[in-house]
PDB file of N, CA and C in Angstrom:
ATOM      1  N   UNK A   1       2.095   2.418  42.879  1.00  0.00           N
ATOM      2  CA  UNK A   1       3.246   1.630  42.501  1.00  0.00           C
ATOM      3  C   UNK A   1       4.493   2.231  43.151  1.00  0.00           C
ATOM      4  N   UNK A   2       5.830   1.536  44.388  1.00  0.00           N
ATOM      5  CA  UNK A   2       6.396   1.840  44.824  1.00  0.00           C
ATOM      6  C   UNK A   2       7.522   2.193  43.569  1.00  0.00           C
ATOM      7  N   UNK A   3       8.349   2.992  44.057  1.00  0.00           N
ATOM      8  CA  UNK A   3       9.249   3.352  43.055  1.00  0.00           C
ATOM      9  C   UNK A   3      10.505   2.638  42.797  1.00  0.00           C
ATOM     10  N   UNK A   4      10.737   2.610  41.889  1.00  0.00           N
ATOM     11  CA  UNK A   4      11.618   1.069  41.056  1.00  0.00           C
ATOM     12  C   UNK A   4      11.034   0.043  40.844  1.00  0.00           C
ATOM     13  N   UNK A   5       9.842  -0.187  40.848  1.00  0.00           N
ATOM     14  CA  UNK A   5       8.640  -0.714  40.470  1.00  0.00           C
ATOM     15  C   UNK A   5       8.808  -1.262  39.022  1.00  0.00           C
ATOM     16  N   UNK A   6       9.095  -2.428  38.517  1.00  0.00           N
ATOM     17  CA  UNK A   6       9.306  -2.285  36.821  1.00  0.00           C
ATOM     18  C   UNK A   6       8.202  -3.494  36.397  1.00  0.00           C
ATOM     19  N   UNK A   7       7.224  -3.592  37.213  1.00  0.00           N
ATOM     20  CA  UNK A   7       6.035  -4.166  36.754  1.00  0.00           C
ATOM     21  C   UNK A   7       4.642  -4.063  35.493  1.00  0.00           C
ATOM     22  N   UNK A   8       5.249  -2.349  35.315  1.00  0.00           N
ATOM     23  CA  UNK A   8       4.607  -1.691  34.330  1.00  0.00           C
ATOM     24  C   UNK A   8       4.728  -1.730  32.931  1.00  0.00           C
ATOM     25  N   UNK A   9       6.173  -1.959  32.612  1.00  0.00           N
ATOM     26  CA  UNK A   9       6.979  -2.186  31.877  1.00  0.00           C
ATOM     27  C   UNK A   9       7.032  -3.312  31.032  1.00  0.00           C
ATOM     28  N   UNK A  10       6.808  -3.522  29.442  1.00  0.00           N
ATOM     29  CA  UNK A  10       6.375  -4.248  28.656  1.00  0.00           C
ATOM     30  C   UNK A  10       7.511  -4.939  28.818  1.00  0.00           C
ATOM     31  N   UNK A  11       7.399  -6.362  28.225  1.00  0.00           N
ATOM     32  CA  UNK A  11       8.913  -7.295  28.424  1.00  0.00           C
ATOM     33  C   UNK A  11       9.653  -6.943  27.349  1.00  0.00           C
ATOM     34  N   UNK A  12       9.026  -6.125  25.660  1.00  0.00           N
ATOM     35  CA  UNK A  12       9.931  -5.707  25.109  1.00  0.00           C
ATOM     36  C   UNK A  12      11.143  -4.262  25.991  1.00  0.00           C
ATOM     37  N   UNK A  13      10.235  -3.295  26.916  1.00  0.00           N
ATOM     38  CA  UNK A  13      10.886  -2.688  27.936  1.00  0.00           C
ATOM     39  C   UNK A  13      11.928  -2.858  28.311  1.00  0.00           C
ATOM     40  N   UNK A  14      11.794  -4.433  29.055  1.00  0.00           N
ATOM     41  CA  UNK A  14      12.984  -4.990  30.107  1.00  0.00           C
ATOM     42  C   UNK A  14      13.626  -5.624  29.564  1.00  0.00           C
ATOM     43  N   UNK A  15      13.758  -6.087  28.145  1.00  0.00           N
ATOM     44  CA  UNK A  15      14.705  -6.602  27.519  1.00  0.00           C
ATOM     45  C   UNK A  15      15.534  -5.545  26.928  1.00  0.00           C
ATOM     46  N   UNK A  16      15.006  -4.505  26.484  1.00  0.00           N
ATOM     47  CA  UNK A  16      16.139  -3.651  25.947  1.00  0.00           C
ATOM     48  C   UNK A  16      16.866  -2.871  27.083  1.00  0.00           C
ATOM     49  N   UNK A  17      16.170  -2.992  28.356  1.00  0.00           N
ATOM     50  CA  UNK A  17      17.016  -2.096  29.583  1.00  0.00           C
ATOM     51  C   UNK A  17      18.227  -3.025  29.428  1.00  0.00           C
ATOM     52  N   UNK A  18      17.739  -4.500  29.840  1.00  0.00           N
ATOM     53  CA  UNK A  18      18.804  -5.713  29.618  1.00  0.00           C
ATOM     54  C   UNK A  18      19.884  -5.466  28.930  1.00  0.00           C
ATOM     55  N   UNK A  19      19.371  -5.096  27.318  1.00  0.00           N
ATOM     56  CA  UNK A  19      20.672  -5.128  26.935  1.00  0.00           C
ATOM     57  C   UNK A  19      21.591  -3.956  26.623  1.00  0.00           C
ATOM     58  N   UNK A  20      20.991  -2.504  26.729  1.00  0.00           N
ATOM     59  CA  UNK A  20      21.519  -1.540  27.279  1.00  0.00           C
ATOM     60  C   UNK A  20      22.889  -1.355  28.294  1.00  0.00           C
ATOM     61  N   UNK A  21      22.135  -2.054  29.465  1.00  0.00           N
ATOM     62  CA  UNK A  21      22.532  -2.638  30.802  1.00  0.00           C
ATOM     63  C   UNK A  21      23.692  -3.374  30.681  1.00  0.00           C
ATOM     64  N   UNK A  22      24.244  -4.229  29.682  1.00  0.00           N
ATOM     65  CA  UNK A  22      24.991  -4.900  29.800  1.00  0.00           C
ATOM     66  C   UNK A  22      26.272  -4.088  28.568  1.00  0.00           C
ATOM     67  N   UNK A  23      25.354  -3.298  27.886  1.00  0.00           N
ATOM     68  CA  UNK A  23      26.346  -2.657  26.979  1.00  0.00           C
ATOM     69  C   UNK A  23      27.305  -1.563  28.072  1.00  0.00           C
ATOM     70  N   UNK A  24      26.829  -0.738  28.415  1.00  0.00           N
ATOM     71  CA  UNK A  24      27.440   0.137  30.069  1.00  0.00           C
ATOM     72  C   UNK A  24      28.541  -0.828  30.437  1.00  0.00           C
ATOM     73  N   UNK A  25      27.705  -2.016  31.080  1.00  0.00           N
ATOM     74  CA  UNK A  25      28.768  -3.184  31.693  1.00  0.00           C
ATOM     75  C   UNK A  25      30.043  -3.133  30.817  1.00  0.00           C
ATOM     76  N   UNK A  26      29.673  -3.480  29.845  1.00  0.00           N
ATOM     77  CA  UNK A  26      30.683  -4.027  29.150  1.00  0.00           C
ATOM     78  C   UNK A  26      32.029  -2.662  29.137  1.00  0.00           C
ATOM     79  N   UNK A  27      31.559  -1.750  28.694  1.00  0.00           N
ATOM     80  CA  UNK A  27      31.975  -0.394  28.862  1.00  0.00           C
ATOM     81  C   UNK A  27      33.086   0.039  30.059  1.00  0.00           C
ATOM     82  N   UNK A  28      32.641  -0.913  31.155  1.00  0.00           N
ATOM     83  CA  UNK A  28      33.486  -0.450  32.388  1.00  0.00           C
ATOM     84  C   UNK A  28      32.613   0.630  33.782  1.00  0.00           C
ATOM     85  N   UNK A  29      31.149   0.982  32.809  1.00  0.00           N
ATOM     86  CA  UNK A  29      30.507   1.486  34.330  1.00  0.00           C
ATOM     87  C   UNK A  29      29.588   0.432  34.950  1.00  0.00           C
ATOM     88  N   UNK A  30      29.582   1.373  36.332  1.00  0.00           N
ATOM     89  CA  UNK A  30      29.426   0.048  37.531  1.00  0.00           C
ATOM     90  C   UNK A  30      28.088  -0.693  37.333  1.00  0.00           C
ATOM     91  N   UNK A  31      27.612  -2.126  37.854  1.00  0.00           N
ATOM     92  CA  UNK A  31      26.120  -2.094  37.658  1.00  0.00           C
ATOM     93  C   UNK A  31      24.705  -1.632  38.366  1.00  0.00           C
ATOM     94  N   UNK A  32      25.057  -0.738  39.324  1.00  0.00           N
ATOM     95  CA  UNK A  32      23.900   0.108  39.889  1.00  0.00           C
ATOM     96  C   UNK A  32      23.775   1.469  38.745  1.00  0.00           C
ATOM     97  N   UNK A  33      25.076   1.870  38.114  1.00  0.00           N
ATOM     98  CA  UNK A  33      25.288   2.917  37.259  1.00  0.00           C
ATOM     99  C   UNK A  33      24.470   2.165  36.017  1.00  0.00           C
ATOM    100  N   UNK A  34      24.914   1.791  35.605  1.00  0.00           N
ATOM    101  CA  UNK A  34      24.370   0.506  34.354  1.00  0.00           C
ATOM    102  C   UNK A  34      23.119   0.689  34.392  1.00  0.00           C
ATOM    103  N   UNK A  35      22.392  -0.107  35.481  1.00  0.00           N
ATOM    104  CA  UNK A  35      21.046   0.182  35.355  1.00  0.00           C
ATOM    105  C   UNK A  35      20.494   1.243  35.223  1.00  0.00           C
ATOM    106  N   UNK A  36      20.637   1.974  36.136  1.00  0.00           N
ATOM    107  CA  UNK A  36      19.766   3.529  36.327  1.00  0.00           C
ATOM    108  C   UNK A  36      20.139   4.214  34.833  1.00  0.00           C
ATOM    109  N   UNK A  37      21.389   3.766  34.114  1.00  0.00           N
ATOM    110  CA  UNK A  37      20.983   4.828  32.642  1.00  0.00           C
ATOM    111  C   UNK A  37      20.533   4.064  31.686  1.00  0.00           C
ATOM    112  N   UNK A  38      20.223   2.491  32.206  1.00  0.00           N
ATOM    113  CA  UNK A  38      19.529   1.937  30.838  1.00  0.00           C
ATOM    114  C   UNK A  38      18.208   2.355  31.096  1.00  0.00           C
ATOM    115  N   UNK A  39      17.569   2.043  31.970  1.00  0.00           N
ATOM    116  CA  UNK A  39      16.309   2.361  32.386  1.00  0.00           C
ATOM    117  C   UNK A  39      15.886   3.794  32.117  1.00  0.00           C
ATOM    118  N   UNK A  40      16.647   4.530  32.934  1.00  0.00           N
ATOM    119  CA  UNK A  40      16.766   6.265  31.560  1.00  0.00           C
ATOM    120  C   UNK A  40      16.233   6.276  30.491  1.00  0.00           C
ATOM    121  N   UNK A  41      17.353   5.199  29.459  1.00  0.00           N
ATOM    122  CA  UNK A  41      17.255   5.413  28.643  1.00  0.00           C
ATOM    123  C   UNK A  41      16.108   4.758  28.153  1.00  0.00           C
ATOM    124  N   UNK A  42      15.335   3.612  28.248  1.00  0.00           N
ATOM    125  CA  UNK A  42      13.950   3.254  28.223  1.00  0.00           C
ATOM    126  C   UNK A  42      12.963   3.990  28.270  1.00  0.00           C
ATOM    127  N   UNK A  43      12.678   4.977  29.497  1.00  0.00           N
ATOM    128  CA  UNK A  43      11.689   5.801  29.561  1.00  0.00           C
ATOM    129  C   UNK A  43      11.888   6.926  28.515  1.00  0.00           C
ATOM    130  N   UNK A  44      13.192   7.887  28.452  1.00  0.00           N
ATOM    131  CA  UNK A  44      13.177   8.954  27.445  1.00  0.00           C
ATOM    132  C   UNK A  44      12.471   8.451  26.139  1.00  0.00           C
ATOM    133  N   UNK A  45      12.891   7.077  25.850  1.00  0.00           N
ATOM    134  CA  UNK A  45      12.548   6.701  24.131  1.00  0.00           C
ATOM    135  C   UNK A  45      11.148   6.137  24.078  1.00  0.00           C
ATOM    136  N   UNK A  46      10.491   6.163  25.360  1.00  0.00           N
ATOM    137  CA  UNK A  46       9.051   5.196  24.707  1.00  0.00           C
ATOM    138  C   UNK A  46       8.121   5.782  25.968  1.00  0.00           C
ATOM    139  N   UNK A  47       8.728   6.955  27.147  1.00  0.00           N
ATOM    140  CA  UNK A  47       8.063   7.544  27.323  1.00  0.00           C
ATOM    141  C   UNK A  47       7.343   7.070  28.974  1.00  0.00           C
ATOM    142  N   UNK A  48       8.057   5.937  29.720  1.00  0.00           N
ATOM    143  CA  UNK A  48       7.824   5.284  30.511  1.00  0.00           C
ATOM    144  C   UNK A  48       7.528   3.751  30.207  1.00  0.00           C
ATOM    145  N   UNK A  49       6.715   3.365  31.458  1.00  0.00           N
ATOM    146  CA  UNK A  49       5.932   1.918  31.039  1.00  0.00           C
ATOM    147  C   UNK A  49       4.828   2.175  30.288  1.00  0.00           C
ATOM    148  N   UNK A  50       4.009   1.037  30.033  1.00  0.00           N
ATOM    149  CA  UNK A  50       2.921   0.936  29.270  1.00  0.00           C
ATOM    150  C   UNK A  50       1.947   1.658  29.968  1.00  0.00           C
ATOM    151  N   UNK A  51       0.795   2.070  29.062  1.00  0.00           N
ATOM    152  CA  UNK A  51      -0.229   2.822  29.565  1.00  0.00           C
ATOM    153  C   UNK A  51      -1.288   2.251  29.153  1.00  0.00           C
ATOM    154  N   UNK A  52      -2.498   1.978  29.350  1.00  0.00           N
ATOM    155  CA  UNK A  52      -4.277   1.628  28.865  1.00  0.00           C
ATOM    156  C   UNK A  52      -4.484   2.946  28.328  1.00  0.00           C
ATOM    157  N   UNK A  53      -5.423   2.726  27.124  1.00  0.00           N
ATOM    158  CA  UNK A  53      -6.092   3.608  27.375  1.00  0.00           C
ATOM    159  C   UNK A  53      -5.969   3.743  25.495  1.00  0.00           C
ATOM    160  N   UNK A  54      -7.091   4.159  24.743  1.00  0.00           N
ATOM    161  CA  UNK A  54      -6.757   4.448  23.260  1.00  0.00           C
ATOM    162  C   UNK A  54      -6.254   5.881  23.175  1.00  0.00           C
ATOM    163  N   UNK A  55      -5.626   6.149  21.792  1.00  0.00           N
ATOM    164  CA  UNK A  55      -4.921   7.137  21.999  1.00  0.00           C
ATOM    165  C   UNK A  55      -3.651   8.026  22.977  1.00  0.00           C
ATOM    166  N   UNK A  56      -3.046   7.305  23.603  1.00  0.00           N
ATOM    167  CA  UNK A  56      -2.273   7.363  24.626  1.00  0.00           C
ATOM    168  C   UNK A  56      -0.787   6.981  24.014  1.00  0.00           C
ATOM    169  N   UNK A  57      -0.459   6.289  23.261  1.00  0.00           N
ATOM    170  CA  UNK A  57       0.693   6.164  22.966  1.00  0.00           C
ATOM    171  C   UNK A  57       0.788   7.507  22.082  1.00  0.00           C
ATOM    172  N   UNK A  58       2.523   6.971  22.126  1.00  0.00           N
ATOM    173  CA  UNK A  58       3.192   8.912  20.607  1.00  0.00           C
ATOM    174  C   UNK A  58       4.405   7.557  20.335  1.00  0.00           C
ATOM    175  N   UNK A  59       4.825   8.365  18.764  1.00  0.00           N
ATOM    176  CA  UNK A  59       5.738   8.127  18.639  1.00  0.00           C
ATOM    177  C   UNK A  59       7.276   7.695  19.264  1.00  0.00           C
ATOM    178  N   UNK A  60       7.931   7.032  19.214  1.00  0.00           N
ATOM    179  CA  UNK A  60       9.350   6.690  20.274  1.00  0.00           C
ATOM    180  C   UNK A  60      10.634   7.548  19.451  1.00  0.00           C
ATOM    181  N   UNK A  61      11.261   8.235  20.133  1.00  0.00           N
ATOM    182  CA  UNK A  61      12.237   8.851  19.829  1.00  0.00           C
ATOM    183  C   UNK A  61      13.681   7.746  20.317  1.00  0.00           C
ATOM    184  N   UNK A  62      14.243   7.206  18.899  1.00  0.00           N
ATOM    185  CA  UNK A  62      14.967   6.655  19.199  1.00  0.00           C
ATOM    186  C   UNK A  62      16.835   7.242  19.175  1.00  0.00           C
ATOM    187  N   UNK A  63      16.708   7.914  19.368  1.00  0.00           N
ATOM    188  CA  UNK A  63      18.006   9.376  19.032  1.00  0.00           C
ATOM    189  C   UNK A  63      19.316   8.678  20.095  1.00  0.00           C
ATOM    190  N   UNK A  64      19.005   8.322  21.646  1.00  0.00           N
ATOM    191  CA  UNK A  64      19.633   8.149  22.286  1.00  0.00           C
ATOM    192  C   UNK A  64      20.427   7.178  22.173  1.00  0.00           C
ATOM    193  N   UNK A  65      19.671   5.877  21.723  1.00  0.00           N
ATOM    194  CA  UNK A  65      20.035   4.530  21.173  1.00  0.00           C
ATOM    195  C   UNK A  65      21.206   5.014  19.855  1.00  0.00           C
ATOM    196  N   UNK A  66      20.856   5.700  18.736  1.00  0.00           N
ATOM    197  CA  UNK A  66      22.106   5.881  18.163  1.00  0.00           C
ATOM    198  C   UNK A  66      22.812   6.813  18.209  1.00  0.00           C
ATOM    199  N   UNK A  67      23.195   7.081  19.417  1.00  0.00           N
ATOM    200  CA  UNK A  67      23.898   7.672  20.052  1.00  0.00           C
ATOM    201  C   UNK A  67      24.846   7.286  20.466  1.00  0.00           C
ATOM    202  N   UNK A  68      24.154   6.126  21.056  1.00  0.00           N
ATOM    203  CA  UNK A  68      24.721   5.075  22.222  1.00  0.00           C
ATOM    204  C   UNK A  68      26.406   4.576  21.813  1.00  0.00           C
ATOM    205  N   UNK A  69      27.543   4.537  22.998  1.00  0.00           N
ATOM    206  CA  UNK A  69      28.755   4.089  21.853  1.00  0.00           C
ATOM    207  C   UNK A  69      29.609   4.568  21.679  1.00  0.00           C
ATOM    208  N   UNK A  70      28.920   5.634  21.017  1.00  0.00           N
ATOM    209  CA  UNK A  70      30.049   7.118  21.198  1.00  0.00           C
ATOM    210  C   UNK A  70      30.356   8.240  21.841  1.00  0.00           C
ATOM    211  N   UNK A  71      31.615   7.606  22.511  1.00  0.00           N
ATOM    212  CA  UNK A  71      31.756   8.250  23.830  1.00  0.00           C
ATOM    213  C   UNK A  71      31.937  10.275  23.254  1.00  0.00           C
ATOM    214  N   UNK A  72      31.564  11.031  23.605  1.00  0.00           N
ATOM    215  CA  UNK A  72      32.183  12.054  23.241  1.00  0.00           C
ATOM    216  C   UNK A  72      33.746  12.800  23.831  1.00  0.00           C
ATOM    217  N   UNK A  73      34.314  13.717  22.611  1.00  0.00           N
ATOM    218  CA  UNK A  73      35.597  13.914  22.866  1.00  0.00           C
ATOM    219  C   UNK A  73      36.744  13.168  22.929  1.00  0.00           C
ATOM    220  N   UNK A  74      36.722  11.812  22.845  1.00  0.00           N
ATOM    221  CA  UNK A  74      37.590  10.729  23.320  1.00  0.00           C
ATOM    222  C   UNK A  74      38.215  10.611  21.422  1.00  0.00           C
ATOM    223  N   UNK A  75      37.889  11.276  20.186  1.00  0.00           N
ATOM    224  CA  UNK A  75      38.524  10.818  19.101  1.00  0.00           C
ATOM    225  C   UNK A  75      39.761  10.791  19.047  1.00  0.00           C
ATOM    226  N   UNK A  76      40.640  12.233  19.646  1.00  0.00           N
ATOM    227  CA  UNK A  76      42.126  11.954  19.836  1.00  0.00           C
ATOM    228  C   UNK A  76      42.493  12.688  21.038  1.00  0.00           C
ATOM    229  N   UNK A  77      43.581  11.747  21.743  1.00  0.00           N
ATOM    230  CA  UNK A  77      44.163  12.532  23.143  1.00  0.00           C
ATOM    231  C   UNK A  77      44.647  13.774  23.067  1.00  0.00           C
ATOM    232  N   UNK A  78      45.042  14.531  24.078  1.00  0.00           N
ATOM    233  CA  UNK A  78      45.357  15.746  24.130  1.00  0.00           C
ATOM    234  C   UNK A  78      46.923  16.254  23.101  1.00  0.00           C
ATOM    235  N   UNK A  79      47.738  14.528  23.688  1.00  0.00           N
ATOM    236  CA  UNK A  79      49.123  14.456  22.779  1.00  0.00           C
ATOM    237  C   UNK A  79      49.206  14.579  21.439  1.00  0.00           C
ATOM    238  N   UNK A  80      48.270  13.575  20.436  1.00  0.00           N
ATOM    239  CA  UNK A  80      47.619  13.384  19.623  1.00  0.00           C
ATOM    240  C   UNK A  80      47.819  14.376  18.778  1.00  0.00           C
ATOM    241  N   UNK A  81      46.843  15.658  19.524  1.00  0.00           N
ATOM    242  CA  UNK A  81      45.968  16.610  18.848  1.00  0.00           C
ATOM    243  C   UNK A  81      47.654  17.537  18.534  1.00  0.00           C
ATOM    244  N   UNK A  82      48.300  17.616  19.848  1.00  0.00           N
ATOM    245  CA  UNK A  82      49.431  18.422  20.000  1.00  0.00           C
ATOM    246  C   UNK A  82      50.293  18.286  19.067  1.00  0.00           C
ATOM    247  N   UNK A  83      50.795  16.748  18.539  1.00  0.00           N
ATOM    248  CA  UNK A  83      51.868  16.283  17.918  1.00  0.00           C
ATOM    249  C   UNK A  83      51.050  16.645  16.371  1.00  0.00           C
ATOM    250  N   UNK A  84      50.104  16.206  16.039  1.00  0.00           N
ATOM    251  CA  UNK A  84      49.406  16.657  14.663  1.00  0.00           C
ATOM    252  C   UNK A  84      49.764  18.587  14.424  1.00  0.00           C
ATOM    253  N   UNK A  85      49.175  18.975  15.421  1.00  0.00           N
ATOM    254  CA  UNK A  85      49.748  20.576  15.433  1.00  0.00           C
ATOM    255  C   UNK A  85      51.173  21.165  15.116  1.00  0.00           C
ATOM    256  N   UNK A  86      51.857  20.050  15.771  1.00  0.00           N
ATOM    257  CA  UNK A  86      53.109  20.819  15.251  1.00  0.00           C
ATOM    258  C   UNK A  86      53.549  20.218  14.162  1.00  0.00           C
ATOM    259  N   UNK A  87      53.468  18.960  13.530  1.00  0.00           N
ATOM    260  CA  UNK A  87      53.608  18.802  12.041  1.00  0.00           C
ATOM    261  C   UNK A  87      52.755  19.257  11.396  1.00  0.00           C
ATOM    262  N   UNK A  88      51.792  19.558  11.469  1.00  0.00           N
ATOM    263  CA  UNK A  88      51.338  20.830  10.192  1.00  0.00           C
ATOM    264  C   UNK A  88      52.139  22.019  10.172  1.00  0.00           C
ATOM    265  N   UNK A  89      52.423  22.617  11.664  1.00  0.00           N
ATOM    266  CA  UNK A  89      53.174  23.652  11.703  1.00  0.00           C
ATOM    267  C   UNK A  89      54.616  23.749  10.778  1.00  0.00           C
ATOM    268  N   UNK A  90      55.169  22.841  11.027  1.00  0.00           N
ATOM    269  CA  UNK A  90      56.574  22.632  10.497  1.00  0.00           C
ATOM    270  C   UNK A  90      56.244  22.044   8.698  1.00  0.00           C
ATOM    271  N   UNK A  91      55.026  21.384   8.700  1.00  0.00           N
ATOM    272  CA  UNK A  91      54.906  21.108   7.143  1.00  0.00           C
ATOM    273  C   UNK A  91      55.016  22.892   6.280  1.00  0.00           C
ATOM    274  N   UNK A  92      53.714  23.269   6.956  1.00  0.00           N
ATOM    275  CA  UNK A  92      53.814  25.078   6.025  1.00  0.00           C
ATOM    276  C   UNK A  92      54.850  25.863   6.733  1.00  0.00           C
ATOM    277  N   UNK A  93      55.578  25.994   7.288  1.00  0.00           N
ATOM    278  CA  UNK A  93      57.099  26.458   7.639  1.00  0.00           C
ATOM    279  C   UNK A  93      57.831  26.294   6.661  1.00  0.00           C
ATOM    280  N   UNK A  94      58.279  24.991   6.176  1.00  0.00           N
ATOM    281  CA  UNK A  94      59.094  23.995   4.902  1.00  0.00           C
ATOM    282  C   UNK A  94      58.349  24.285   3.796  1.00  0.00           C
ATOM    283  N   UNK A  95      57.296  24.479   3.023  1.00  0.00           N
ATOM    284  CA  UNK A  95      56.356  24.873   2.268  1.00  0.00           C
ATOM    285  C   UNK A  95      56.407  27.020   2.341  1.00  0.00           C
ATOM    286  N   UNK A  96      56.665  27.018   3.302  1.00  0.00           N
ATOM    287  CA  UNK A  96      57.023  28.799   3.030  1.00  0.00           C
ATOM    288  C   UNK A  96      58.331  29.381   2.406  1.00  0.00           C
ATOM    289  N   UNK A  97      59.113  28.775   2.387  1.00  0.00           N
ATOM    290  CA  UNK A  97      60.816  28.748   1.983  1.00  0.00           C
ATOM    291  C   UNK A  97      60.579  28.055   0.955  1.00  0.00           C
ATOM    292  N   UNK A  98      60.120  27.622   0.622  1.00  0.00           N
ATOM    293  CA  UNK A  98      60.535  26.993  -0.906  1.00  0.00           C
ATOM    294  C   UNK A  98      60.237  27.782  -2.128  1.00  0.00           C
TER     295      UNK A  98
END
């Protein structure tokens, strides 16, 4: 099977790359980017395409999926964090004098 091959791949597979794929999109990354981490993310959770064979499947680790979304670090900007810092500062300053 040549590689990028997604013939292997159950249609429940290619529907969730699908909509993975379009969540990225939506997001603002590109769609060659899009794909290659939905598809990622397909294989990490179920381990590739389908396989023959009894006993061959495992469990699906679905961790990545709720994951998915939250961007990390992005809760507050650098200003944010700065301007919160110095009103606490100045709150227990005013709270020390009294």
């Amino acid at each position: 099977m040549p590689q990028g091959d997604k013939s292997s791949y159950t249609d429940k597979q290619k529907r969730k790359a699908e909509h993975i794929e379009e969540g990225y999109e939506d997001r603002g990354v590109s769609k060659d980017e899009a794909e290659r981490r939905a598809w990622a993310t397909v294989n990490k959770e179920s381990g590739g395409g389908k396989k023959s064979g009894s006993g061959r499947g495992h469990a699906e680790n679905h961790e990545s999926s709720r994951k998915g979304g939250h961007k990390s670090g992005t809760s507050q900007s650098h200003a944010t964090r700065s301007a919160a810092a110095k009103k606490g500062w100045e709150t227990r300053r005013h709270q020390s004098h009294a």
